[in-house]
C-alpha atoms as a PDB file:
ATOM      1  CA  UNK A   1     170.372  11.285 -89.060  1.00  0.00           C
ATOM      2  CA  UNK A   2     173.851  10.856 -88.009  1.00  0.00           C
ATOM      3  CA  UNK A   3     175.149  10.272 -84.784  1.00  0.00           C
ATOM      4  CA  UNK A   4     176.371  14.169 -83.536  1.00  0.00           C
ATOM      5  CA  UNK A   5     179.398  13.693 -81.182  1.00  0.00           C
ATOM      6  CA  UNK A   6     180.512  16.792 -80.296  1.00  0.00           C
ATOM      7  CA  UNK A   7     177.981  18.768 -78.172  1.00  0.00           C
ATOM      8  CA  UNK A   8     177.820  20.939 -75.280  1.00  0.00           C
ATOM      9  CA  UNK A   9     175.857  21.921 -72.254  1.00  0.00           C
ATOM     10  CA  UNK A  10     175.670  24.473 -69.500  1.00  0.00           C
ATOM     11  CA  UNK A  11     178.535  22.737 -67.997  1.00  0.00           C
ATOM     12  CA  UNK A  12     180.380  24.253 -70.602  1.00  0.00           C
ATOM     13  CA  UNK A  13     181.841  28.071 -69.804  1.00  0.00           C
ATOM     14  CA  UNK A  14     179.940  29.379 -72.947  1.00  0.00           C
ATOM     15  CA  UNK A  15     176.619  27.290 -73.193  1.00  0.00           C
ATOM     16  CA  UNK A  16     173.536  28.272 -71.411  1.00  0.00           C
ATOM     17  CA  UNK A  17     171.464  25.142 -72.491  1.00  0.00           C
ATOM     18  CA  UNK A  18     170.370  22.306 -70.085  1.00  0.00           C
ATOM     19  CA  UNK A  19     171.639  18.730 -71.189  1.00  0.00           C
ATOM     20  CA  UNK A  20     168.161  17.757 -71.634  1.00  0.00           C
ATOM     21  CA  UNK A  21     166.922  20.767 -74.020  1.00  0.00           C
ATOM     22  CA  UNK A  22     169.947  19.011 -76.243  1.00  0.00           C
ATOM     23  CA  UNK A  23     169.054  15.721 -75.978  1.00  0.00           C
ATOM     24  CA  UNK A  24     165.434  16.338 -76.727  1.00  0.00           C
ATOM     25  CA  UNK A  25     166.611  18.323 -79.803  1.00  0.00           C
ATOM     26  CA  UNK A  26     168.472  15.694 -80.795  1.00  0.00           C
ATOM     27  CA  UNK A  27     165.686  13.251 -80.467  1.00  0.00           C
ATOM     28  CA  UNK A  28     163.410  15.485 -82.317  1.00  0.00           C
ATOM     29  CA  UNK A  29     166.009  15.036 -85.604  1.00  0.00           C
ATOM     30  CA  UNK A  30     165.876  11.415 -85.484  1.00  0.00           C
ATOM     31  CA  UNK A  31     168.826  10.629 -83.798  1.00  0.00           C
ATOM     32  CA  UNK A  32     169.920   7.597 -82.027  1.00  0.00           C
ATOM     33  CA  UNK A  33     172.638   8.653 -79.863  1.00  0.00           C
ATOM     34  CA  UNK A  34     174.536  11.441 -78.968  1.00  0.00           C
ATOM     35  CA  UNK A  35     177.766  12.446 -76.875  1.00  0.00           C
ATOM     36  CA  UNK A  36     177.802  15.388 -74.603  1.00  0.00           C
ATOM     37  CA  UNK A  37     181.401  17.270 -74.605  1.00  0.00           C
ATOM     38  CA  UNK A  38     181.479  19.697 -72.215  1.00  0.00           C
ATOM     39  CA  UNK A  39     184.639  21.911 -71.965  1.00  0.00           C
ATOM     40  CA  UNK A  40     187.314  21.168 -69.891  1.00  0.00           C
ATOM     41  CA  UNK A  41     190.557  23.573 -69.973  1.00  0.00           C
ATOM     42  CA  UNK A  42     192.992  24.096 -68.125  1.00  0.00           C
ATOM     43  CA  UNK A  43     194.959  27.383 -67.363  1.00  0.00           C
ATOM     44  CA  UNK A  44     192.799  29.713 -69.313  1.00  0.00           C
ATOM     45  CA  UNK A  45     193.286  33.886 -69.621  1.00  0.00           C
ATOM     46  CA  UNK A  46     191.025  36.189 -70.403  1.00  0.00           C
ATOM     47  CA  UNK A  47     187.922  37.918 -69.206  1.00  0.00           C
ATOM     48  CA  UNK A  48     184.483  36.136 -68.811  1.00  0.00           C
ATOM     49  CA  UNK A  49     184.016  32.388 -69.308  1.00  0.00           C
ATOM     50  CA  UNK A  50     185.763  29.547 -67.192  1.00  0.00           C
ATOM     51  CA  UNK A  51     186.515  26.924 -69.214  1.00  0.00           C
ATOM     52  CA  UNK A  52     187.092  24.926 -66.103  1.00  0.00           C
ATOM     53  CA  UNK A  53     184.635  21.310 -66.093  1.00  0.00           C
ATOM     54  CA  UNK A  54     183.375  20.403 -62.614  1.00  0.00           C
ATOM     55  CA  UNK A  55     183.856  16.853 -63.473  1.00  0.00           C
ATOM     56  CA  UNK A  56     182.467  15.717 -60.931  1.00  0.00           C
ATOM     57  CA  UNK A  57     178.994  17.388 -60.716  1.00  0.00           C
ATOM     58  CA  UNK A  58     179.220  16.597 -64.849  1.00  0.00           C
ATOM     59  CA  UNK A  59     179.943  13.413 -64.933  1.00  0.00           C
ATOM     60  CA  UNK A  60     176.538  11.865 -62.556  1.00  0.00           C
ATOM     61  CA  UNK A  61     174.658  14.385 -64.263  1.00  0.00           C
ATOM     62  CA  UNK A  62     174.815  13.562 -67.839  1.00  0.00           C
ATOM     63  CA  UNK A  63     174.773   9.529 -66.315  1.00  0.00           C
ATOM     64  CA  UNK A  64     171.650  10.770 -65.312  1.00  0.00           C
ATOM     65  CA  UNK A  65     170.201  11.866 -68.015  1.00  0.00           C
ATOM     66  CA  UNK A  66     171.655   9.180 -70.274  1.00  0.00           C
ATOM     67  CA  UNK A  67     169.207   6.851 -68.120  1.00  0.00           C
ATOM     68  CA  UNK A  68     166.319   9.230 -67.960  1.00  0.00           C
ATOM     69  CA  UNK A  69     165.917   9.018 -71.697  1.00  0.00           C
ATOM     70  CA  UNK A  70     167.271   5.233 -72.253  1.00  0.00           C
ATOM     71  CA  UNK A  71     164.909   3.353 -74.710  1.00  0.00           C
ATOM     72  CA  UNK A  72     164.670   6.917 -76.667  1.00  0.00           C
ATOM     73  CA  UNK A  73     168.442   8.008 -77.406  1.00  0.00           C
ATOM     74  CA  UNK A  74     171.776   6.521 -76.303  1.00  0.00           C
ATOM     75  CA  UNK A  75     173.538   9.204 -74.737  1.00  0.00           C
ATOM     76  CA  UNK A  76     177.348   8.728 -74.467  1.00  0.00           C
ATOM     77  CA  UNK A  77     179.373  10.637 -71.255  1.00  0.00           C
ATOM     78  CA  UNK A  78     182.005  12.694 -73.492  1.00  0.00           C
ATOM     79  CA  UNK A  79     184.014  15.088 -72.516  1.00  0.00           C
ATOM     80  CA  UNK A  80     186.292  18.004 -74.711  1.00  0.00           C
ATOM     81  CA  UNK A  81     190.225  18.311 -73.418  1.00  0.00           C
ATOM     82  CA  UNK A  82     191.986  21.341 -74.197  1.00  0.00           C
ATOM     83  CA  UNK A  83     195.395  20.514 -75.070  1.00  0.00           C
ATOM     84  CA  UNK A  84     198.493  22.660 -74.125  1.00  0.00           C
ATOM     85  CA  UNK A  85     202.089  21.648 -73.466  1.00  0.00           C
ATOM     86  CA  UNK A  86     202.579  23.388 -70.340  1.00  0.00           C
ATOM     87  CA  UNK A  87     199.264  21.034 -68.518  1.00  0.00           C
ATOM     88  CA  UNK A  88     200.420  17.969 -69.859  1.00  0.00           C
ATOM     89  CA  UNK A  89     200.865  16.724 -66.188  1.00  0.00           C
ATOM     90  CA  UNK A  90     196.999  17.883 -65.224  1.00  0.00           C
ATOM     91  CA  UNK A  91     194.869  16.639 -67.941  1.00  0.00           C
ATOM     92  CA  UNK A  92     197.570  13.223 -69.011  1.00  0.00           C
ATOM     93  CA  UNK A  93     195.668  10.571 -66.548  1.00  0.00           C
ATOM     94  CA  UNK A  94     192.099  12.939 -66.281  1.00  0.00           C
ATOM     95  CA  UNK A  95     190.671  10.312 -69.149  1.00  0.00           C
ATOM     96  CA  UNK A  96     191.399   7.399 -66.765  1.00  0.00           C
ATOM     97  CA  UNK A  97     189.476   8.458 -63.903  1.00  0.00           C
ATOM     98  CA  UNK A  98     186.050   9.043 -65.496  1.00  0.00           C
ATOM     99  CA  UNK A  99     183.646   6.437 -67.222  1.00  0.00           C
ATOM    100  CA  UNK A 100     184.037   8.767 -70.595  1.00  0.00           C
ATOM    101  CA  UNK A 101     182.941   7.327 -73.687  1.00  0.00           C
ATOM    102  CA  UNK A 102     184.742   9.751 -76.100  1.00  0.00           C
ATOM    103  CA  UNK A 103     187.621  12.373 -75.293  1.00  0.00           C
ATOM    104  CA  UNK A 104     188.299  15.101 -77.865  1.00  0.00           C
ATOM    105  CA  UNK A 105     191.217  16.506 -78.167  1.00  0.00           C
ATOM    106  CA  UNK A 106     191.514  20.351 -79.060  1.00  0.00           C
ATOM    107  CA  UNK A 107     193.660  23.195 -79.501  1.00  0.00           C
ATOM    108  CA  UNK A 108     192.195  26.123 -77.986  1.00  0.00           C
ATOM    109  CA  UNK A 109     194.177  28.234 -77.282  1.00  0.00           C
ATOM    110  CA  UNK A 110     197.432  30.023 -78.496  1.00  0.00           C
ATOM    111  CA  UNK A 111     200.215  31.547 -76.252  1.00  0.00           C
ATOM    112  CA  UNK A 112     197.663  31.487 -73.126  1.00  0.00           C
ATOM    113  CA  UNK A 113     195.042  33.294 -75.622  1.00  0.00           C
ATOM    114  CA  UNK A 114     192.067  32.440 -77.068  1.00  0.00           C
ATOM    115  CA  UNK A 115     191.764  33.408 -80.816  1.00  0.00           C
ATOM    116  CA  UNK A 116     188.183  34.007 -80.018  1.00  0.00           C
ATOM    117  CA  UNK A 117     189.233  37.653 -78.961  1.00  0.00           C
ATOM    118  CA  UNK A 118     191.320  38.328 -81.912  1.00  0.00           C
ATOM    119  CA  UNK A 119     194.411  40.004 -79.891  1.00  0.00           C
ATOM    120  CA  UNK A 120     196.769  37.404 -81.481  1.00  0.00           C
ATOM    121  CA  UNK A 121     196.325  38.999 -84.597  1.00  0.00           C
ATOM    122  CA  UNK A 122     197.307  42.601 -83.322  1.00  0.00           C
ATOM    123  CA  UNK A 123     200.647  42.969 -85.329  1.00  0.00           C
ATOM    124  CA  UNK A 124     200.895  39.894 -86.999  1.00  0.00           C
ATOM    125  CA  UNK A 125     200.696  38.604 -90.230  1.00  0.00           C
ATOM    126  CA  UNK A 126     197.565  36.670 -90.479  1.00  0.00           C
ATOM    127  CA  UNK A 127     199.442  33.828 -92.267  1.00  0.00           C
ATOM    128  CA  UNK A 128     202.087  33.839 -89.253  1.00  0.00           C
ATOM    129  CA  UNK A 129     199.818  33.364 -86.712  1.00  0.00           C
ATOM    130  CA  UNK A 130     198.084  30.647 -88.407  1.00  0.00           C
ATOM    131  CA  UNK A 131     201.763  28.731 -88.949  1.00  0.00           C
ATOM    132  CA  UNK A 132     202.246  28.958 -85.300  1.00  0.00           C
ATOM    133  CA  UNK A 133     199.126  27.566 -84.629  1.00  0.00           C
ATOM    134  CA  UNK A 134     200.046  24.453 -86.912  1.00  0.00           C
ATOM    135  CA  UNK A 135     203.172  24.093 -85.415  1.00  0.00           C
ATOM    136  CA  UNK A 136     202.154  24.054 -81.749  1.00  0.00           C
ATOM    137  CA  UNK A 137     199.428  22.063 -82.304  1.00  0.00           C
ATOM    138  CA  UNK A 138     201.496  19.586 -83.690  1.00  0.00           C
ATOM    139  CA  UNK A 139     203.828  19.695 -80.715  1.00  0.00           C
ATOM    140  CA  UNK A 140     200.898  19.244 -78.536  1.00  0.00           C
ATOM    141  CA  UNK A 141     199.757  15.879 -80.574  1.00  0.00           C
ATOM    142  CA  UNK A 142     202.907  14.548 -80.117  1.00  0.00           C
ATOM    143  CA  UNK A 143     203.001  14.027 -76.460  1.00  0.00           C
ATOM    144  CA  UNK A 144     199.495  13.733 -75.616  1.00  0.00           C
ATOM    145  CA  UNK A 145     197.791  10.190 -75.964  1.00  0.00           C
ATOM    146  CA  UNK A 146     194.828  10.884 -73.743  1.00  0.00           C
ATOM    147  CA  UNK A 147     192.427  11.453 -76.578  1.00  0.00           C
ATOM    148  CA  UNK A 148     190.198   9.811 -79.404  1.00  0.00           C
ATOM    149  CA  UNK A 149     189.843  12.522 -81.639  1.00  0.00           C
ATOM    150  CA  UNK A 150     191.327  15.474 -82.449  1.00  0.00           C
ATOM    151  CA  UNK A 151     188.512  18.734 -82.753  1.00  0.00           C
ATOM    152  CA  UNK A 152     188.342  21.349 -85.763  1.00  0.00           C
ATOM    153  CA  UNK A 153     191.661  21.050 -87.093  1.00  0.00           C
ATOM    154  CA  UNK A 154     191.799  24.392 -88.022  1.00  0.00           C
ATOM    155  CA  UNK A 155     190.108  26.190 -85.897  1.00  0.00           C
ATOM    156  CA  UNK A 156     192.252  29.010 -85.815  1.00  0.00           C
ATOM    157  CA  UNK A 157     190.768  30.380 -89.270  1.00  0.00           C
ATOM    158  CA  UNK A 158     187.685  30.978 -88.045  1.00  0.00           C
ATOM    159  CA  UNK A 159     188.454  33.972 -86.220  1.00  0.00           C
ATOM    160  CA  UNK A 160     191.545  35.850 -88.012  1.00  0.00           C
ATOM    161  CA  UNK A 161     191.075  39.077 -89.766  1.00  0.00           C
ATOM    162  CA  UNK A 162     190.102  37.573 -93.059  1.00  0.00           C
ATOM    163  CA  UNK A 163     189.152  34.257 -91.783  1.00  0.00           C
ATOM    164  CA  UNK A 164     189.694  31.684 -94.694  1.00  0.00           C
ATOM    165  CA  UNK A 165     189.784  34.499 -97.624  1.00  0.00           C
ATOM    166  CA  UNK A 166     193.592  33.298 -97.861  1.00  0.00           C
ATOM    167  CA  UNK A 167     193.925  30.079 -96.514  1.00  0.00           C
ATOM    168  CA  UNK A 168     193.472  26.446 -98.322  1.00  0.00           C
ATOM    169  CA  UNK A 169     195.280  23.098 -97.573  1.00  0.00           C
ATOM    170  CA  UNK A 170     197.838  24.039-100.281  1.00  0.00           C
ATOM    171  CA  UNK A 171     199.098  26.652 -98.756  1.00  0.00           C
ATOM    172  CA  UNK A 172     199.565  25.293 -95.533  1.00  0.00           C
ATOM    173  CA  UNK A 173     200.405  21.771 -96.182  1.00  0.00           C
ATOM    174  CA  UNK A 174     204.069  21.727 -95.036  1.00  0.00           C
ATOM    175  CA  UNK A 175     202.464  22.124 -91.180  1.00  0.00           C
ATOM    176  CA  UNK A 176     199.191  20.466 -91.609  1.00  0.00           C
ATOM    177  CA  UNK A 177     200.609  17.242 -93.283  1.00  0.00           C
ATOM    178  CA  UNK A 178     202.659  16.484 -90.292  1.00  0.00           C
ATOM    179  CA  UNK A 179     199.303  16.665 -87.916  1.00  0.00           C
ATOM    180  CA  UNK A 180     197.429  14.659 -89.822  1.00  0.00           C
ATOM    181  CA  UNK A 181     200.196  11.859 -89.910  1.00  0.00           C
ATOM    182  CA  UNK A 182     200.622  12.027 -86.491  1.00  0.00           C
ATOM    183  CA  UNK A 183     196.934  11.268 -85.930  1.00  0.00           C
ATOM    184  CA  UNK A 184     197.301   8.505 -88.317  1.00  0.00           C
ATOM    185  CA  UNK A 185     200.405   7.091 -86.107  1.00  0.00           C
ATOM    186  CA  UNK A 186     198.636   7.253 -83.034  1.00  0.00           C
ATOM    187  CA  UNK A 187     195.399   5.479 -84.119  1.00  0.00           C
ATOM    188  CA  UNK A 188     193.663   9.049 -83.211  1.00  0.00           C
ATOM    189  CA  UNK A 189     189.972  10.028 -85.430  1.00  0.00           C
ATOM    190  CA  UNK A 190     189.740  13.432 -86.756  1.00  0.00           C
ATOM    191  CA  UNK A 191     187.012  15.103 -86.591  1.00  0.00           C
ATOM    192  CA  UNK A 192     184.918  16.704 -89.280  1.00  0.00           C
ATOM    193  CA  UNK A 193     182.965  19.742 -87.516  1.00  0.00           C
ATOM    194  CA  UNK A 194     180.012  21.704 -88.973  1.00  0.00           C
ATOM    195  CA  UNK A 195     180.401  24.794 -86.671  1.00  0.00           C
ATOM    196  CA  UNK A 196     182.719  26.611 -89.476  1.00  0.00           C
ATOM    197  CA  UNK A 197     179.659  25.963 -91.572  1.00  0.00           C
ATOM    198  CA  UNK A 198     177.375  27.558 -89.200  1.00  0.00           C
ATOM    199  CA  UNK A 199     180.061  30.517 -88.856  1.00  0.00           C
ATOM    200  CA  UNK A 200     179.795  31.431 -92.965  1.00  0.00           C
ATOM    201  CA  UNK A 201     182.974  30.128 -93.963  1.00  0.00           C
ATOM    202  CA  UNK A 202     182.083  27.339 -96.744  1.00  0.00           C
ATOM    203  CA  UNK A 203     183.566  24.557 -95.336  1.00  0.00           C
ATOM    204  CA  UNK A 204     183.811  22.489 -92.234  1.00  0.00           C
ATOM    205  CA  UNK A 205     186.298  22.361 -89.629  1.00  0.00           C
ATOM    206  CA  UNK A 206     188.660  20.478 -91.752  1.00  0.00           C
ATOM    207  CA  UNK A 207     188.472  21.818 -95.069  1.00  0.00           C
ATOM    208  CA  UNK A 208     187.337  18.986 -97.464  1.00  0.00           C
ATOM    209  CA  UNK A 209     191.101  19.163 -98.424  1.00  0.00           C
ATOM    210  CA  UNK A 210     192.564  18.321 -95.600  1.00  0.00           C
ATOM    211  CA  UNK A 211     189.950  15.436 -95.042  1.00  0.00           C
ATOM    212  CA  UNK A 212     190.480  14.333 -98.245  1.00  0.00           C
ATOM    213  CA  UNK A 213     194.820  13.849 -97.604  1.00  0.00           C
ATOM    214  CA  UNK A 214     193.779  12.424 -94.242  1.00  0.00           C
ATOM    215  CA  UNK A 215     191.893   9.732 -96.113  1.00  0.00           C
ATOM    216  CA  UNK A 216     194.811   9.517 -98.804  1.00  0.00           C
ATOM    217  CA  UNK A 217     197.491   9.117 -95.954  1.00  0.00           C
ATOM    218  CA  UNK A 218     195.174   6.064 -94.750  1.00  0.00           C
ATOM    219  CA  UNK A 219     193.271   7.707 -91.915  1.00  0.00           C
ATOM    220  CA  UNK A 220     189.682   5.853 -91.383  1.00  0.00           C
ATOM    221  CA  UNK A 221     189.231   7.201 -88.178  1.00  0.00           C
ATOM    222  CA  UNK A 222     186.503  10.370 -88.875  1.00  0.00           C
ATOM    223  CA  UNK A 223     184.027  11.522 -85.945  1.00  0.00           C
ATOM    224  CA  UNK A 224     180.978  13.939 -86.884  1.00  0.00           C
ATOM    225  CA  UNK A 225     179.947  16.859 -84.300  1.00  0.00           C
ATOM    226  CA  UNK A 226     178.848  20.280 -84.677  1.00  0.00           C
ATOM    227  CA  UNK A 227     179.921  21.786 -81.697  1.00  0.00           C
ATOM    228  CA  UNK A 228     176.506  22.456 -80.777  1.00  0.00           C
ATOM    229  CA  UNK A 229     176.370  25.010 -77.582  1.00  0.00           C
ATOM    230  CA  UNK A 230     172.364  25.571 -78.158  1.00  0.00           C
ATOM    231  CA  UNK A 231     169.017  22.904 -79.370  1.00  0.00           C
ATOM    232  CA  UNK A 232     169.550  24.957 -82.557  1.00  0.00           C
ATOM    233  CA  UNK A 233     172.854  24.111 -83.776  1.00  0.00           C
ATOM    234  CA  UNK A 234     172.842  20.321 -83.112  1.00  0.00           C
ATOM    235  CA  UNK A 235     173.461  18.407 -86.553  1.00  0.00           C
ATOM    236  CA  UNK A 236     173.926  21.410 -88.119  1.00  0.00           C
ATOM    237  CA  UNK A 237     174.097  21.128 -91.980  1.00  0.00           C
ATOM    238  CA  UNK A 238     174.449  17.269 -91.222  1.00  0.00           C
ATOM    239  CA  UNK A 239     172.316  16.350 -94.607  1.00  0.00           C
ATOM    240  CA  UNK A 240     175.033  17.655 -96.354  1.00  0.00           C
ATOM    241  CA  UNK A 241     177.558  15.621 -94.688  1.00  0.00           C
ATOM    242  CA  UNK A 242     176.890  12.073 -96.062  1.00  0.00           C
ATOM    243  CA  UNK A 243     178.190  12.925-100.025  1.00  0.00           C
ATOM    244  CA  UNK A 244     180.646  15.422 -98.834  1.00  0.00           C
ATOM    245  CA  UNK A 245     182.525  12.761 -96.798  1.00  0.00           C
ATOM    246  CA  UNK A 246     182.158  10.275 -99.506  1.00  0.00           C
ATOM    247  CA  UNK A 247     183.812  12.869-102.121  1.00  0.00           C
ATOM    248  CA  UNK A 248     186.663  12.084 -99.729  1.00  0.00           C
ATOM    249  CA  UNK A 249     186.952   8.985 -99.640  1.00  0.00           C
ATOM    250  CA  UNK A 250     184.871   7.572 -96.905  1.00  0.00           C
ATOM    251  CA  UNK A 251     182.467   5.191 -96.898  1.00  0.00           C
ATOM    252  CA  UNK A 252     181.624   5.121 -93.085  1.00  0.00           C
ATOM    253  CA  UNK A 253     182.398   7.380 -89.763  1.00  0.00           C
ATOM    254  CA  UNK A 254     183.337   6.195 -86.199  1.00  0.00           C
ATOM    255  CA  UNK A 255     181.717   7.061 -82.844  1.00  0.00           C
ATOM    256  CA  UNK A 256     183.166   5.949 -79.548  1.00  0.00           C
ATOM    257  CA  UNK A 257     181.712   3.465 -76.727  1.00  0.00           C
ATOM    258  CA  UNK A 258     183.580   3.071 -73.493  1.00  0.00           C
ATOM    259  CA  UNK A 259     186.917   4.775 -75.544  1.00  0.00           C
ATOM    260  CA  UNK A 260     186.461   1.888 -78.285  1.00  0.00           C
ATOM    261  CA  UNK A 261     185.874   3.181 -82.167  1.00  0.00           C
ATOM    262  CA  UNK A 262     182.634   1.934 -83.791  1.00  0.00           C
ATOM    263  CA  UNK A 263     182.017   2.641 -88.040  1.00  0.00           C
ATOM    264  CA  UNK A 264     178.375   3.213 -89.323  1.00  0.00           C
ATOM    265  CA  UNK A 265     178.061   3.882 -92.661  1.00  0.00           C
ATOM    266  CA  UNK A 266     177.420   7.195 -94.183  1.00  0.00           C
END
């Protein structure tokens, strides 16, 4: 099965699951490595989760475990940024101090909120909101370089009022175009994530449009995760993943080893 790089653990603010429940999981469907991700954001609002990583009670633990189960699975030390303009300072150098295989990069948040909670929305035009999500997250790829690959492009769709009813890469292609090229410039991966397949929507986190003009532009950098946060969801839908990609244009994906990109084929 493929490699899943994009997983998380109970150092995570919303995953309850021990690193080892996820790399026996991930044993149990054939794979031959993983990399953990754990959340790591700074400057968070809202009630309930910290999205705050203790790096470094993470960091020996998953080192731990990575040698526990040597021989079995390969289990890379990842770790999932949250990017916003205002931390630039905090998490610009965090990369460098840590053995990390693989940093994602994400946009989680919007304005200081989460879309997860849905207040964002309140007043808005659905379309709006998702424009300004584009456009800051575009901002955000601009000045940060601390990163290997950028997670679910459009994440923000998951969670408005009529989640991707109304959206497609046509629509949206004035803001998304420019993300995607600046990913390309920077020698960044994008990520293709199964979570939005979990969630009901029909497609992965990017649609198959959007990894389709990545390919066209001349991106070859793709990474594969789920976003697994329980044993359940890790490689979630991955059989599908092999032709899907390839209907793109791809004939292999990358994973990361000590921040360098690696292709296996699909």
């Amino acid at each position: 099965m493929l490699c899943d790089f994009h997983l998380h653990t109970n150092f995570s603010g919303d995953s309850q699951t021990p690193p080892e429940d996820q790399i026996c999981r991930a044993i149990e469907l054939g794979m031959e490595e993983i990399c953990i991700t754990d959340h790591h954001d700074y400057d968070t609002q809202g009630p309930g989760l910290d999205f705050m990583l203790d790096i470094p009670r993470y960091v020996p633990a998953i080192l731990q475990a990575a040698e526990k189960f040597a021989g079995r699975i390969r289990v890379n030390l990842g770790i999932e940024l949250g990017l916003q303009q205002h931390v630039f300072e905090a998490v610009r150098d965090l990369p460098l101090q840590w053995p990390f295989d693989y940093v994602i990069g994400s946009s989680h948040f919007l304005d200081g909120t989460d879309p997860y909670d849905r207040t964002i929305f309140i007043g808005q035009e659905e379309r709006a909101v998702y424009e300004h999500y584009f456009e800051v997250t575009l901002r955000r790829l601009q000045i940060y370089d601390c990163f290997d690959s950028f997670g679910h492009l459009d994440y923000i769709v998951r969670y408005g009022p009529n989640c991707n009813q109304y959206y497609d890469y046509a629509r949206y292609q004035e803001y998304i175009d420019p993300i995607l090229k600046t990913l390309i410039e920077k020698g960044k991966a994008l990520e293709c994530n199964t979570s939005a397949l979990k969630y009901g929507l029909g497609h992965p986190h990017p649609t198959e449009d959007i990894l389709r003009r990545y390919r066209e532009l001349g991106g070859e950098l793709l990474t594969i995760g789920s976003d697994g946060h329980c044993p359940a969801h890790i490689g979630y839908a991955f059989d599908t993943l092999p032709q899907l990609l390839k209907d793109c244009g791809f004939r292999y994906y990358t994973i990361y080893h000590q921040r360098c990109p690696e292709f296996l084929p699909l």
